[in-house]
N, C-alpha and C. Protein backbone atom coordinates (compact mmCIF):
# COMPACT_ATOMS: atom_id res chain seq x y z
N UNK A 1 -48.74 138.53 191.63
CA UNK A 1 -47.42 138.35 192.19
C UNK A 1 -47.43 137.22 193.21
N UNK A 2 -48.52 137.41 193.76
CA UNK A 2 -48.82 135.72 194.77
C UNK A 2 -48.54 134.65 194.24
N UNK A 3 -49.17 134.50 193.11
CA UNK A 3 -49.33 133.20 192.25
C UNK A 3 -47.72 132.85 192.29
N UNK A 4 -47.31 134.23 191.24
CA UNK A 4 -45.51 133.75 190.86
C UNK A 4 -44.93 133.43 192.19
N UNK A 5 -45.50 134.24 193.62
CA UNK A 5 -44.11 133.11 194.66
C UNK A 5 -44.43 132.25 194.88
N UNK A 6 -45.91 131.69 194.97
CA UNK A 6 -46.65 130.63 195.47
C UNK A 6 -45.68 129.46 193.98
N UNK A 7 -45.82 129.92 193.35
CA UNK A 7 -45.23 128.97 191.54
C UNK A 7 -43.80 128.71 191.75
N UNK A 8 -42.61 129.80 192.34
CA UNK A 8 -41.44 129.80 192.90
C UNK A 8 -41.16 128.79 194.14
N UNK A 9 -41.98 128.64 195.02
CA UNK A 9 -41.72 128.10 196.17
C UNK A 9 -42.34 126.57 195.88
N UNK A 10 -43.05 126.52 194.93
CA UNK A 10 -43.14 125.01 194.61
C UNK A 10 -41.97 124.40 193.65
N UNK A 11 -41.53 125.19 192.79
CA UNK A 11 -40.32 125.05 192.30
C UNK A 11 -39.50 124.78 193.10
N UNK A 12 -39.33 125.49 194.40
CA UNK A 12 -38.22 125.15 195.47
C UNK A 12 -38.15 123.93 195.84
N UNK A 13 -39.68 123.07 196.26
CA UNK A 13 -40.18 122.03 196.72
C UNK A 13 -39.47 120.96 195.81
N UNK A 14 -40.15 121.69 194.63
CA UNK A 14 -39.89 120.59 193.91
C UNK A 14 -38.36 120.10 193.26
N UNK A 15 -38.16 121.01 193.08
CA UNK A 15 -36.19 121.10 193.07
C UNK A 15 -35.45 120.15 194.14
N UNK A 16 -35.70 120.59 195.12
CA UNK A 16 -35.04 119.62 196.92
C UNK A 16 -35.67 118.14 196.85
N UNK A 17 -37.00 118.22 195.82
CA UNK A 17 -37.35 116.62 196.11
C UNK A 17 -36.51 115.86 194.67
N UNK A 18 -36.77 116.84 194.03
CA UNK A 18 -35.62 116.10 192.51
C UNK A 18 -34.07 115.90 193.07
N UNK A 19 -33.51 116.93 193.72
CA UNK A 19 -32.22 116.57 194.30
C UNK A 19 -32.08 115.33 195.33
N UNK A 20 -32.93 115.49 195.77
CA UNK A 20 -33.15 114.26 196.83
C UNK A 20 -33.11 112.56 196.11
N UNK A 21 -34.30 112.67 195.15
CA UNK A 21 -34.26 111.95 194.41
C UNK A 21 -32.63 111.22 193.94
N UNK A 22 -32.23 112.20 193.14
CA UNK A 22 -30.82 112.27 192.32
C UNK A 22 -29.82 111.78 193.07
N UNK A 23 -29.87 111.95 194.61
CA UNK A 23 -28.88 111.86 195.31
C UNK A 23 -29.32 110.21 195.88
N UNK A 24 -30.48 109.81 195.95
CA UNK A 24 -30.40 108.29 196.32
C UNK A 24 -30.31 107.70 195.17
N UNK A 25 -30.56 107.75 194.18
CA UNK A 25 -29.97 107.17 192.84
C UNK A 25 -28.66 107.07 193.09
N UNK A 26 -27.58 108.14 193.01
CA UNK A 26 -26.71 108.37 193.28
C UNK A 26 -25.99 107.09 193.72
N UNK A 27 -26.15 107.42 195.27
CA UNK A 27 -25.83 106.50 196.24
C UNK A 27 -26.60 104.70 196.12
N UNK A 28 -27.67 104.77 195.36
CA UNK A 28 -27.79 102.90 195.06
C UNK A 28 -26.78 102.42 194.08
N UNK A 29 -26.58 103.53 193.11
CA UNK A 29 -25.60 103.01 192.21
C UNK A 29 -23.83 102.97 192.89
N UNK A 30 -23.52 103.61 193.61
CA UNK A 30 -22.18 103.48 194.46
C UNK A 30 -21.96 102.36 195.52
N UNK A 31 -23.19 102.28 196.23
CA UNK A 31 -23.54 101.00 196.84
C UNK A 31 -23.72 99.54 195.95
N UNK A 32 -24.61 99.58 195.07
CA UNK A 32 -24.16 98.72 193.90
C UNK A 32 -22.97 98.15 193.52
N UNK A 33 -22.01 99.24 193.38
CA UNK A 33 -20.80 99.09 192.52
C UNK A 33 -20.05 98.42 194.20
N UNK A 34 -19.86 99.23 195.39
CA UNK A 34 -19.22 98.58 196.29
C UNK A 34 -19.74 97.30 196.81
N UNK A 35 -21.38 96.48 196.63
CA UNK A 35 -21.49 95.43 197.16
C UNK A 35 -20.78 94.21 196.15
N UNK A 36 -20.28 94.59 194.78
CA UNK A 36 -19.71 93.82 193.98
C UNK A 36 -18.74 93.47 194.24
N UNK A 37 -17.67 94.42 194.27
CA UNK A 37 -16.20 94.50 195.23
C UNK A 37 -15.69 94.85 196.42
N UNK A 38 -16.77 94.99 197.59
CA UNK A 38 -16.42 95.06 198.47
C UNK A 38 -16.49 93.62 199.66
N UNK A 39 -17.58 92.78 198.95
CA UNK A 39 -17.69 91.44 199.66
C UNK A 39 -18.59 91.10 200.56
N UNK A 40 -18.48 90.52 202.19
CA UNK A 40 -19.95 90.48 202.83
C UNK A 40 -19.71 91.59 203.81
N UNK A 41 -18.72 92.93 203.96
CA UNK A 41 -19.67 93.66 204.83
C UNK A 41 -20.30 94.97 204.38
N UNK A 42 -19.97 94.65 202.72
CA UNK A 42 -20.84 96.20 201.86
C UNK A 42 -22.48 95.89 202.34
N UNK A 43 -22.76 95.15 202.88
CA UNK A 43 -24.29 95.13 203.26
C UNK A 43 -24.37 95.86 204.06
N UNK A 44 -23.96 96.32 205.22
CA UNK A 44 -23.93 96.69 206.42
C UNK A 44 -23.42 98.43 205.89
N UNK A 45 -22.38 98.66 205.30
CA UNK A 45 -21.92 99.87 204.69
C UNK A 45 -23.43 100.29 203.76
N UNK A 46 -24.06 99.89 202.57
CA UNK A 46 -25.02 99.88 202.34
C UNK A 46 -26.06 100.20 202.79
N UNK A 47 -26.47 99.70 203.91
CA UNK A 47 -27.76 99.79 204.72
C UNK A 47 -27.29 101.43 205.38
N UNK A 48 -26.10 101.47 206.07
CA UNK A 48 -25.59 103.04 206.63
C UNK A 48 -25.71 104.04 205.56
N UNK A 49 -25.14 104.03 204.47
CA UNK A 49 -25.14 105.03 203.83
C UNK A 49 -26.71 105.36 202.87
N UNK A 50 -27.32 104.14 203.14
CA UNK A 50 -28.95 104.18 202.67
C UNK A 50 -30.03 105.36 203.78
N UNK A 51 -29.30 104.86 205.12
CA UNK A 51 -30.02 105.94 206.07
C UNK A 51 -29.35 106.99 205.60
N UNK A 52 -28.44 107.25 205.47
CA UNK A 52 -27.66 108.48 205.60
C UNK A 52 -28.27 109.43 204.10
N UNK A 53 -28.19 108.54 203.14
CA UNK A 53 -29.06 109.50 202.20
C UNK A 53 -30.18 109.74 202.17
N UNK A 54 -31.25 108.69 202.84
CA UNK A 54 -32.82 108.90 203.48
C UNK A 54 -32.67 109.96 204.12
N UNK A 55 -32.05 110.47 205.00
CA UNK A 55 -32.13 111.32 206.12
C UNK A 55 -31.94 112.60 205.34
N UNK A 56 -30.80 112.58 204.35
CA UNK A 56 -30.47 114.05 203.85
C UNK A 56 -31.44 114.22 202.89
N UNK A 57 -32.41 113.65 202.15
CA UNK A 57 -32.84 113.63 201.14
C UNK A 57 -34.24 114.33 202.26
N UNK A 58 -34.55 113.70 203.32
CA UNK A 58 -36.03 114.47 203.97
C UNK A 58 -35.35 115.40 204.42
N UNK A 59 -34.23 116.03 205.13
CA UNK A 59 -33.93 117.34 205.59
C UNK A 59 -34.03 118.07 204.30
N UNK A 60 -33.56 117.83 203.21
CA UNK A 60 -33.80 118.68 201.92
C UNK A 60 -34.87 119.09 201.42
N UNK A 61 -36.00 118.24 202.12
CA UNK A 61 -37.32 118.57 201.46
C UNK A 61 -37.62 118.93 202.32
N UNK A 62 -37.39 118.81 203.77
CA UNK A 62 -38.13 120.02 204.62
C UNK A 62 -37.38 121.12 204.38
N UNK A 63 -36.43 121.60 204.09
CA UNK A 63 -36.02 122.59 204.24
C UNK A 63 -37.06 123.81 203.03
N UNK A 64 -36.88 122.64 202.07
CA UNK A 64 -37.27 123.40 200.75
C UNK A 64 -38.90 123.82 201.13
N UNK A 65 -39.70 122.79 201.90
CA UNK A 65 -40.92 123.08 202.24
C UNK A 65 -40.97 124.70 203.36
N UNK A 66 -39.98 124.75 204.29
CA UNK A 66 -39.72 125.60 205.03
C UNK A 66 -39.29 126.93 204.32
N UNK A 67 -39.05 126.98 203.51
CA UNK A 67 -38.57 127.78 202.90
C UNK A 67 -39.90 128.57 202.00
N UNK A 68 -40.14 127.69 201.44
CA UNK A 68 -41.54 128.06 200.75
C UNK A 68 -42.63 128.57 201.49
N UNK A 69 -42.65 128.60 202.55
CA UNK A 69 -43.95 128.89 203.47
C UNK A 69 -43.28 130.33 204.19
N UNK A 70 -42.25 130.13 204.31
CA UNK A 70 -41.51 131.55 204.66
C UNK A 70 -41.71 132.76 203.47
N UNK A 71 -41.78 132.14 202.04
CA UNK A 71 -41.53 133.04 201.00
C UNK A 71 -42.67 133.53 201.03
N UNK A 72 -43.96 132.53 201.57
CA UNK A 72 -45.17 133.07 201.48
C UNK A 72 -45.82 133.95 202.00
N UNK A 73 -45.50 133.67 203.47
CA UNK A 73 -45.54 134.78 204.57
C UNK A 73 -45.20 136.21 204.31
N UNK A 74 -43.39 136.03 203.55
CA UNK A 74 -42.88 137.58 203.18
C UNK A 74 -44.16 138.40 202.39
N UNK A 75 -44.57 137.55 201.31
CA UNK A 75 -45.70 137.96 200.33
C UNK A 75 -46.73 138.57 201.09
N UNK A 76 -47.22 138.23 201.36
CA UNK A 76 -48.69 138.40 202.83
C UNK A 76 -48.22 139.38 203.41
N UNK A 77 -46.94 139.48 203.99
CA UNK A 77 -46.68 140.92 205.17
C UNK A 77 -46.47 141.74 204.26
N UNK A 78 -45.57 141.63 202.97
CA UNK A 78 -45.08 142.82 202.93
C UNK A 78 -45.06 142.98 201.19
N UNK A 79 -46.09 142.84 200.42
CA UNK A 79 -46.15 142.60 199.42
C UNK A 79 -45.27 143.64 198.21
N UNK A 80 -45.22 144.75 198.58
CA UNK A 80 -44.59 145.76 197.64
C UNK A 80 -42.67 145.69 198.36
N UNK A 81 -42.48 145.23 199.05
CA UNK A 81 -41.36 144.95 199.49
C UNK A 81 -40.54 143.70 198.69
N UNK A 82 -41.56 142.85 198.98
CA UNK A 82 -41.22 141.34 197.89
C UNK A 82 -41.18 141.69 196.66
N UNK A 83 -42.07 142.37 195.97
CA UNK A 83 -41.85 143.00 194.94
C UNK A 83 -41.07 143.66 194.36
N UNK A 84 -39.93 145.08 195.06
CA UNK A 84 -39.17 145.30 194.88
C UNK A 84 -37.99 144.47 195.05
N UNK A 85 -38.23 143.56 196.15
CA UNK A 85 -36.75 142.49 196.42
C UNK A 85 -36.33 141.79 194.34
N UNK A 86 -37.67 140.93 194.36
CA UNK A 86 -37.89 140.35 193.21
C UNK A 86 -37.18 140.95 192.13
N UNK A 87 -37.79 142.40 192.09
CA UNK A 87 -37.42 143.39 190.81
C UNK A 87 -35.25 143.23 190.89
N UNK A 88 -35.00 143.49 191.77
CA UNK A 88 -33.45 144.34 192.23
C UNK A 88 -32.96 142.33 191.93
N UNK A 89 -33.74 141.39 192.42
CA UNK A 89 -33.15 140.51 192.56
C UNK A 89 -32.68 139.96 190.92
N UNK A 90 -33.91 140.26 189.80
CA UNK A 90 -33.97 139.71 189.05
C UNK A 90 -32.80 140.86 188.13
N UNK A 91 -32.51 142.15 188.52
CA UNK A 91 -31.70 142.82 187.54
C UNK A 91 -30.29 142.54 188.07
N UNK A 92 -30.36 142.22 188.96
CA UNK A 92 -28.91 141.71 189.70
C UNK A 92 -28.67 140.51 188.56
N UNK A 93 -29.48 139.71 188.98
CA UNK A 93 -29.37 138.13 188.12
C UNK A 93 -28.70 138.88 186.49
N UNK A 94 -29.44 139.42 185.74
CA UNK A 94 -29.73 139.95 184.38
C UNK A 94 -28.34 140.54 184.34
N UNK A 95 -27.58 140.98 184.96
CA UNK A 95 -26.57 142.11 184.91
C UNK A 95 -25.15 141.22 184.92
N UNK A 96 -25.25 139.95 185.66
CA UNK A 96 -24.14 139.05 185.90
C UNK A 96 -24.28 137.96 185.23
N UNK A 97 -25.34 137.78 184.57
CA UNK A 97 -25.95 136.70 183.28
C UNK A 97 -24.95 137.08 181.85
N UNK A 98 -25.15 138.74 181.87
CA UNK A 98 -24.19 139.38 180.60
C UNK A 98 -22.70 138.86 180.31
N UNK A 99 -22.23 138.81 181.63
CA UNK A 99 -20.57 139.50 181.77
C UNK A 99 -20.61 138.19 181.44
């Protein structure tokens, strides 16, 4: 059961760094499109919204890292607890997957 949260929480990692990813793609291609038609101060707009997605793209991956080390901990303290969370979590999922 370690393995699977330790396997989950890298999924997490790795999810927040693919979103991260996705989201400066995102934003080079919008920046792109505005330095075409926007003229000489899309550079300056550009360069702002370049930090601005740098910045959200590392809060996303710390978070996701933070998160993962938390899931790990739960595992370690309280292992038959995580276990049941998991179980209730996954028939919850299964039950609203149907409808």
């Amino acid at each position: 059961m370690k393995d699977a949260i330790g396997g989950l929480s890298d999924q997490i990692a790795d999810a927040a760094s693919d979103l991260g990813t996705a989201a400066q793609e995102q934003a080079k291609r919008g920046l792109e499109y505005a330095r075409e038609y926007a003229g000489a101060n899309a550079d300056s707009v550009v360069a702002a919204a370049s930090n601005r997605v740098g910045a959200a793209a590392s809060a996303a991956q710390s978070q996701a890292s933070s998160l993962a080390d938390t899931l790990e901990d739960a595992v370690r303290e309280r292992p038959l607890s995580t276990v049941a969370f998991a179980l209730g979590l996954g028939f919850l999922i299964g039950a609203v997957w149907r409808r």
